[in-house]
C-alpha atoms as a PDB file:
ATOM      1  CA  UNK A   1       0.000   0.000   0.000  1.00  0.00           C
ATOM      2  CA  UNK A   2       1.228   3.445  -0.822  1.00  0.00           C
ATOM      3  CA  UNK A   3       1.134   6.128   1.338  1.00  0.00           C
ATOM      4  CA  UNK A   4      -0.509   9.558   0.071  1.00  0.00           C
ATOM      5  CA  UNK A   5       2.340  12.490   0.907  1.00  0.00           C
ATOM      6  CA  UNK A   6      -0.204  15.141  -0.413  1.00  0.00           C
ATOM      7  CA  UNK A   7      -1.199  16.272   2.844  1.00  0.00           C
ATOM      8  CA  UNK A   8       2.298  16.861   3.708  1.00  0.00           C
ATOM      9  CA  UNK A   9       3.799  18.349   0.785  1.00  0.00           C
ATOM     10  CA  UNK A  10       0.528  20.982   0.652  1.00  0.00           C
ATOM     11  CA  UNK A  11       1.184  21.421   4.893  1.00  0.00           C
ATOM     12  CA  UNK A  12       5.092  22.363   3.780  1.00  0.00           C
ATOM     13  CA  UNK A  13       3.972  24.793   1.013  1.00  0.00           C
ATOM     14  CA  UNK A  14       1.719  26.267   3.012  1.00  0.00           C
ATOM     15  CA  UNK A  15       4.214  26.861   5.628  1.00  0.00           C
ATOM     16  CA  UNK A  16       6.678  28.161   3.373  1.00  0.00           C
ATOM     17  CA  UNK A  17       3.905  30.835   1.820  1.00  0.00           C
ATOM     18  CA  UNK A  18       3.309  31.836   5.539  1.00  0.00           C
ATOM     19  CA  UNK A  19       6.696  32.248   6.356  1.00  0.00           C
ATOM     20  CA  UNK A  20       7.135  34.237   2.967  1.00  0.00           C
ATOM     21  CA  UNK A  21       4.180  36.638   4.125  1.00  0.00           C
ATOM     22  CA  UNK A  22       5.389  37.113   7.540  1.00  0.00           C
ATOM     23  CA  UNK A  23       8.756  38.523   6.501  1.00  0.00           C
ATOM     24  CA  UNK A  24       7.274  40.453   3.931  1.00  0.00           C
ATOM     25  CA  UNK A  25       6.263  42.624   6.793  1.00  0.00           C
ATOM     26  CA  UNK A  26       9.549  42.842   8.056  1.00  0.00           C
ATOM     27  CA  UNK A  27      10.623  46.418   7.461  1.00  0.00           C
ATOM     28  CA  UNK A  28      13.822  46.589   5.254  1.00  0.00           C
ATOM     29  CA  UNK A  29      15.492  49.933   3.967  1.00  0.00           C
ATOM     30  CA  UNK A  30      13.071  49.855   0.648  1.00  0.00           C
ATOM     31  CA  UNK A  31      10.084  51.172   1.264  1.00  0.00           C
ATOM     32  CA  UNK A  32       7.047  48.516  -0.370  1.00  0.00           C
ATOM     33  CA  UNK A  33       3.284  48.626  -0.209  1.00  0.00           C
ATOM     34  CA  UNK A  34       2.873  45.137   2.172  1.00  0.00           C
ATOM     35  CA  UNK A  35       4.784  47.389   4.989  1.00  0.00           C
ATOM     36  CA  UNK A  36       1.118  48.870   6.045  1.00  0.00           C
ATOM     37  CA  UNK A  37      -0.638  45.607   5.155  1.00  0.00           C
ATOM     38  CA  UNK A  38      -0.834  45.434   9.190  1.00  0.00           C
ATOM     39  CA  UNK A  39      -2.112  48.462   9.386  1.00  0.00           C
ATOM     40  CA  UNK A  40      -6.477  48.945  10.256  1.00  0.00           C
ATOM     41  CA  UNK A  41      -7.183  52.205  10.840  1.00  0.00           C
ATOM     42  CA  UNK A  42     -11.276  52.182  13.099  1.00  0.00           C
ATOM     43  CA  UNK A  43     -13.418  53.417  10.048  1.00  0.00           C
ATOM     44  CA  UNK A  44     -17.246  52.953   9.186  1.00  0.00           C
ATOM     45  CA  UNK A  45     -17.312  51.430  12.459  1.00  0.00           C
ATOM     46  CA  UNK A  46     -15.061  48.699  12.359  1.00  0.00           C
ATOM     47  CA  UNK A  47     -11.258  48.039  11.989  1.00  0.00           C
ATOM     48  CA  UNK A  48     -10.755  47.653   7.913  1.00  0.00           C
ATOM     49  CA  UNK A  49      -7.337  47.110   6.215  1.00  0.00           C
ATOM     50  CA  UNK A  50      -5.664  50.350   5.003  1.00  0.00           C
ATOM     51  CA  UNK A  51      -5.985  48.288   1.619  1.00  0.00           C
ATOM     52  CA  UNK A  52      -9.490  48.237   1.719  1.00  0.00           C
ATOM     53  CA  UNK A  53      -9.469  51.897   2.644  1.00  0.00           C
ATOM     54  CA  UNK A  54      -7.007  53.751  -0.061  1.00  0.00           C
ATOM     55  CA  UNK A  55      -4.315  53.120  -2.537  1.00  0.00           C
ATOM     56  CA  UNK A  56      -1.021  53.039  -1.459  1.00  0.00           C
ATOM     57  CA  UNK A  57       1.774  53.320  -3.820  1.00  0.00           C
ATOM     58  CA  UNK A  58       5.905  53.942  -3.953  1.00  0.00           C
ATOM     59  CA  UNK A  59       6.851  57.507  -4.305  1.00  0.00           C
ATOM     60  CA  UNK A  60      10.755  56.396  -3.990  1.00  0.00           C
ATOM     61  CA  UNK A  61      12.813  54.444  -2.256  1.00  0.00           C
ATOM     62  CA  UNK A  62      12.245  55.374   1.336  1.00  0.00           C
ATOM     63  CA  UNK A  63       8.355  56.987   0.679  1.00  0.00           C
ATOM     64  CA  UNK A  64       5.122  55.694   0.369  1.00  0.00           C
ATOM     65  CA  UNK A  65       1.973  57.535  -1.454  1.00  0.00           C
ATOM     66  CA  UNK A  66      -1.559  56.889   0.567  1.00  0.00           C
ATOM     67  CA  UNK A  67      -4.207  58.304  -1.253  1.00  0.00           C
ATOM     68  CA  UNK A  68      -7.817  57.358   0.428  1.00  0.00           C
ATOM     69  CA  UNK A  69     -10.663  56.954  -1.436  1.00  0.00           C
ATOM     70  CA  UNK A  70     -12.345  58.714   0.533  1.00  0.00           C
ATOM     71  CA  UNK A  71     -10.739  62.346   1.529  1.00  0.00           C
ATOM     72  CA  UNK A  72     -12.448  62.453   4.666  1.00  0.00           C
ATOM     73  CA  UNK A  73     -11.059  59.668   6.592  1.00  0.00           C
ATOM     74  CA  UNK A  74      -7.122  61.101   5.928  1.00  0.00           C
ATOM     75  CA  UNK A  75      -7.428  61.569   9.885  1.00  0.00           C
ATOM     76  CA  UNK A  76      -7.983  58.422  10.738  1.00  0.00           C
ATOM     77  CA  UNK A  77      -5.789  56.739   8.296  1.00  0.00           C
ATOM     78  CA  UNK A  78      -3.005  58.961   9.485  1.00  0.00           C
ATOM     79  CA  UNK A  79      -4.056  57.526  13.038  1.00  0.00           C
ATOM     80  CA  UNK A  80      -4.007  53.865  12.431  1.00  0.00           C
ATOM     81  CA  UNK A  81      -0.825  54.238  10.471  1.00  0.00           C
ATOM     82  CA  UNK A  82       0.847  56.198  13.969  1.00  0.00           C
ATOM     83  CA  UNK A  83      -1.162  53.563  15.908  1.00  0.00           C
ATOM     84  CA  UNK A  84       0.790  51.186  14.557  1.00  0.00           C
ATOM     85  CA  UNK A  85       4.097  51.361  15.790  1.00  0.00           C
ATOM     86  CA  UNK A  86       5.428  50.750  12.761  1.00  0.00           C
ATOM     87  CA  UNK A  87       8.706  53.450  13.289  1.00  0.00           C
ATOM     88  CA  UNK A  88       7.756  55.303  10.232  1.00  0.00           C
ATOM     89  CA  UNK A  89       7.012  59.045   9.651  1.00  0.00           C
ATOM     90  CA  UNK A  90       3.417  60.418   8.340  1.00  0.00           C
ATOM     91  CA  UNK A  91       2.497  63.457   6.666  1.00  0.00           C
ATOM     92  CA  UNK A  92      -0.735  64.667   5.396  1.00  0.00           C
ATOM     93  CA  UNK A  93      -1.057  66.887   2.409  1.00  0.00           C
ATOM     94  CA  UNK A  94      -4.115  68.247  -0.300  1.00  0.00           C
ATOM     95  CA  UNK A  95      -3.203  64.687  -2.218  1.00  0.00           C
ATOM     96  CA  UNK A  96      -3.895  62.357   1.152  1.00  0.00           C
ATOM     97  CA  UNK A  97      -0.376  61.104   2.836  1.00  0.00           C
ATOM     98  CA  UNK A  98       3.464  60.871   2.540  1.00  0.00           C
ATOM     99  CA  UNK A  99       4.645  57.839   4.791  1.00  0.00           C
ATOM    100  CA  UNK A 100       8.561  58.170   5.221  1.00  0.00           C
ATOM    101  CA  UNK A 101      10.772  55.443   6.546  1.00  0.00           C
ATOM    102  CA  UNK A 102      13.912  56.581   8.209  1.00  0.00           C
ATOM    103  CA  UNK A 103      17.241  55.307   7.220  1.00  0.00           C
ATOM    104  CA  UNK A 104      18.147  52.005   9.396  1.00  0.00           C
ATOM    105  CA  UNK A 105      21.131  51.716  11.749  1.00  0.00           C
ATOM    106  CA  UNK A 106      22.847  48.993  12.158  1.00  0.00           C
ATOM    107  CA  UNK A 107      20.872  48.098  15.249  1.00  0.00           C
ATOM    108  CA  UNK A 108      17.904  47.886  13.842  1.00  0.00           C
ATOM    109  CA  UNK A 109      19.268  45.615  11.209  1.00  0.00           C
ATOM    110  CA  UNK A 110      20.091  43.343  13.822  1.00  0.00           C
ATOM    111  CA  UNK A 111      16.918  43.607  15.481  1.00  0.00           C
ATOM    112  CA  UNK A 112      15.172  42.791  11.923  1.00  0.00           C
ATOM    113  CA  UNK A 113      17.629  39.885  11.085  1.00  0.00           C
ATOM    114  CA  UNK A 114      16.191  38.742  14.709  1.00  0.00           C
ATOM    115  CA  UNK A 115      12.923  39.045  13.876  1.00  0.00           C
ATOM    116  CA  UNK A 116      13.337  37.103  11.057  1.00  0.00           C
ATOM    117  CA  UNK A 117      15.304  34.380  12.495  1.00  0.00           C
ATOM    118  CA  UNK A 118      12.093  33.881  14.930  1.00  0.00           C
ATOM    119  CA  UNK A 119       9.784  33.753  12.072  1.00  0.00           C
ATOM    120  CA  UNK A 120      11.643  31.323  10.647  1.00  0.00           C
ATOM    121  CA  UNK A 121      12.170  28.884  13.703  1.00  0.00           C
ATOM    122  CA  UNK A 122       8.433  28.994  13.989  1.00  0.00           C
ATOM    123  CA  UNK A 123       7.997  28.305  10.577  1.00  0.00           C
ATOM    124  CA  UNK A 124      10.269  25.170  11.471  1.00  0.00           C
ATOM    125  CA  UNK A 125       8.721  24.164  14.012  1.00  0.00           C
ATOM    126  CA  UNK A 126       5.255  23.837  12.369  1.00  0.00           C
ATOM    127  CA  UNK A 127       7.411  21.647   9.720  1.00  0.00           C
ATOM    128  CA  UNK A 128       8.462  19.565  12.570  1.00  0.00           C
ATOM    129  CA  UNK A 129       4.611  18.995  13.759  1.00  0.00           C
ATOM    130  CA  UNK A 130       3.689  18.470  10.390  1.00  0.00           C
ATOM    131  CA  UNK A 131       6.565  15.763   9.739  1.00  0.00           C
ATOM    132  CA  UNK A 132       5.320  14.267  13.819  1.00  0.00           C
ATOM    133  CA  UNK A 133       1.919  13.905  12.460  1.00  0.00           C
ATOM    134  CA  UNK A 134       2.881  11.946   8.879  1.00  0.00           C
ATOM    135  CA  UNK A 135       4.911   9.263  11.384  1.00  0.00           C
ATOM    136  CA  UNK A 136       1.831   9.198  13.379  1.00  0.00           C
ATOM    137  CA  UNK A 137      -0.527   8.335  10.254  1.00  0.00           C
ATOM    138  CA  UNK A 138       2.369   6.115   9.307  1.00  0.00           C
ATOM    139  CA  UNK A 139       2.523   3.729  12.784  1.00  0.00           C
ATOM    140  CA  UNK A 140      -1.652   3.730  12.934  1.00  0.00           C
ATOM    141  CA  UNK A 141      -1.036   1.971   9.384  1.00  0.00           C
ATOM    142  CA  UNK A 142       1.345  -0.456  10.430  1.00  0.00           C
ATOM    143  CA  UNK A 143      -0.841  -1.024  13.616  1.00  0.00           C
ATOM    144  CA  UNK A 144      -3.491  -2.047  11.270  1.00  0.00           C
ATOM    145  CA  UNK A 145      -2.176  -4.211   9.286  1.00  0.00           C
ATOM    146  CA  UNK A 146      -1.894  -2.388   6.432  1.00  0.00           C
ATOM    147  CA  UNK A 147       1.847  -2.017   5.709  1.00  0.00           C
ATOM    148  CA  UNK A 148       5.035  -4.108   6.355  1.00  0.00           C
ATOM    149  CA  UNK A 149       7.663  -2.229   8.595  1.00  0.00           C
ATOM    150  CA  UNK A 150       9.967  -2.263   5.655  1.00  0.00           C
ATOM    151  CA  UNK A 151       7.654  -0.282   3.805  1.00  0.00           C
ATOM    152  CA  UNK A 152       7.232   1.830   7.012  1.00  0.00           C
ATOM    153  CA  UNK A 153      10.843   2.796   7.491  1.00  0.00           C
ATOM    154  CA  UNK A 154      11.133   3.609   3.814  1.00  0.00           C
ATOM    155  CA  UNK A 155       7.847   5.791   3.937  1.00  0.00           C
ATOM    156  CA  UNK A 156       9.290   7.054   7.306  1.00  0.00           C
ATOM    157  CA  UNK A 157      12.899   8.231   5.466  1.00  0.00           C
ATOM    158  CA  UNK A 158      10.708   9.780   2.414  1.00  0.00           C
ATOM    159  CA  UNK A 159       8.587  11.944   4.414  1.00  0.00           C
ATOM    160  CA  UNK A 160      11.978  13.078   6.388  1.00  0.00           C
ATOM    161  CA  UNK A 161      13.339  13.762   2.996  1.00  0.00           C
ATOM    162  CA  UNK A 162      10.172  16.002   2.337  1.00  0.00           C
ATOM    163  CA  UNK A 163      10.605  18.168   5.673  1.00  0.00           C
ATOM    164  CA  UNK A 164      14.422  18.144   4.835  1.00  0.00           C
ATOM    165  CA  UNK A 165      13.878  19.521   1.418  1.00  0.00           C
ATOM    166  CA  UNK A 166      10.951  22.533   3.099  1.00  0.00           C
ATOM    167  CA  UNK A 167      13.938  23.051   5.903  1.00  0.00           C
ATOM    168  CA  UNK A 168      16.235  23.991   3.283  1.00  0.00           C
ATOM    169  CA  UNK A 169      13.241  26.166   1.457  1.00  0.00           C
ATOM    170  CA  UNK A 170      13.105  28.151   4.638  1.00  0.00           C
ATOM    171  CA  UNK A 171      16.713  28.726   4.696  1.00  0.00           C
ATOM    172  CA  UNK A 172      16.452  30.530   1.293  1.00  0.00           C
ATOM    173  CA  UNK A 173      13.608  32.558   2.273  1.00  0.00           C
ATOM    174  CA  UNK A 174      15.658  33.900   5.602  1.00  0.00           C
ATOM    175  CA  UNK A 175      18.872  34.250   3.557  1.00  0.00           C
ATOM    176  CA  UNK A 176      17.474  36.225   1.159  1.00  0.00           C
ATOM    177  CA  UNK A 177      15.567  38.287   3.746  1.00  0.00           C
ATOM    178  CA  UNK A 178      18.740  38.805   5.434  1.00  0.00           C
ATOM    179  CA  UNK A 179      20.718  39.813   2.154  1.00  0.00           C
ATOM    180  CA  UNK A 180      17.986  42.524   1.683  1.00  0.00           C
ATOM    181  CA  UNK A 181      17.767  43.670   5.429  1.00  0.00           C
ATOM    182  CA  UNK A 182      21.796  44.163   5.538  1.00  0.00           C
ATOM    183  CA  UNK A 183      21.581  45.808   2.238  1.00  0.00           C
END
């Protein structure tokens, strides 16, 4: 009997695109739209993503263009965007906002590569529960009968191969998160 690794291999993508979206919020010296994808500014009554809300755009490098749909809610955009924490400078003009992002010192680089590094351990620990929860599946089939424990151990070594190979995914997504973080 064959063992389906679909579950698996989609659970390892899926961690990989998760990983790839946290760090996408990870503040580097290039300013980029999915900076203020955290951002939800309290308007019509509810919390609503700044996406949802206006168009934001890059003006250069280090400056981001918000322009809200709606003029009258500039306020509290500029609010939820200085709510946020983010470390970033806001100023409001007749077009809607200029969001600035100060130069990063070295410490702060460090502090990002950090952050990263976190995201990324999580990341491999979900791998690890995913991998934990294949074996499981694995022994319930050789409890029942199903499989020999040859068959086992080499189903066992291919799904290790399959977390090995996502591992190694992750590590490229942090490298080149660090390479544009120190840049």
């Amino acid at each position: 009997m064959a063992y389906d690794f679909s579950k698996l291999k989609t659970n390892i993508k899926e961690t990989e695109e998760w990983l790839s979206r946290e760090l996408s919020g990870v503040r580097t010296g290039r300013a980029t739209p999915t900076l203020l994808d955290a951002v939800k500014p309290e308007a019509y009554g509810a919390r609503t993503p700044l996406r949802e809300l206006a168009n934001v755009s890059v003006e250069d490098a280090r400056t981001l263009r918000v322009i809200p749909w709606d003029m009258s809610l500039v306020k509290v955009i500029e609010k939820g965007i200085t709510d946020a924490n983010l470390g970033i400078g806001v100023a409001t003009d007749d077009q809607g906002l200029r969001v600035t992002f100060p130069e990063l010192t070295s410490e702060r680089r460090d502090q990002l590569s950090k952050i990263a590094r976190d995201k990324t351990e999580q990341a491999k620990v979900t791998l690890r529960s995913h991998r934990t929860d294949a074996l499981k599946a694995l022994d319930a089939a050789t409890k029942d009968g199903g499989m020999g424990k040859d068959e086992v151990a080499r189903l066992k070594a291919e799904a290790q191969k399959l977390i090995d190979a996502g591992n190694e995914s992750l590590a490229k997504i942090l490298e080149k998160k660090e390479t544009e973080i120190s840049q």
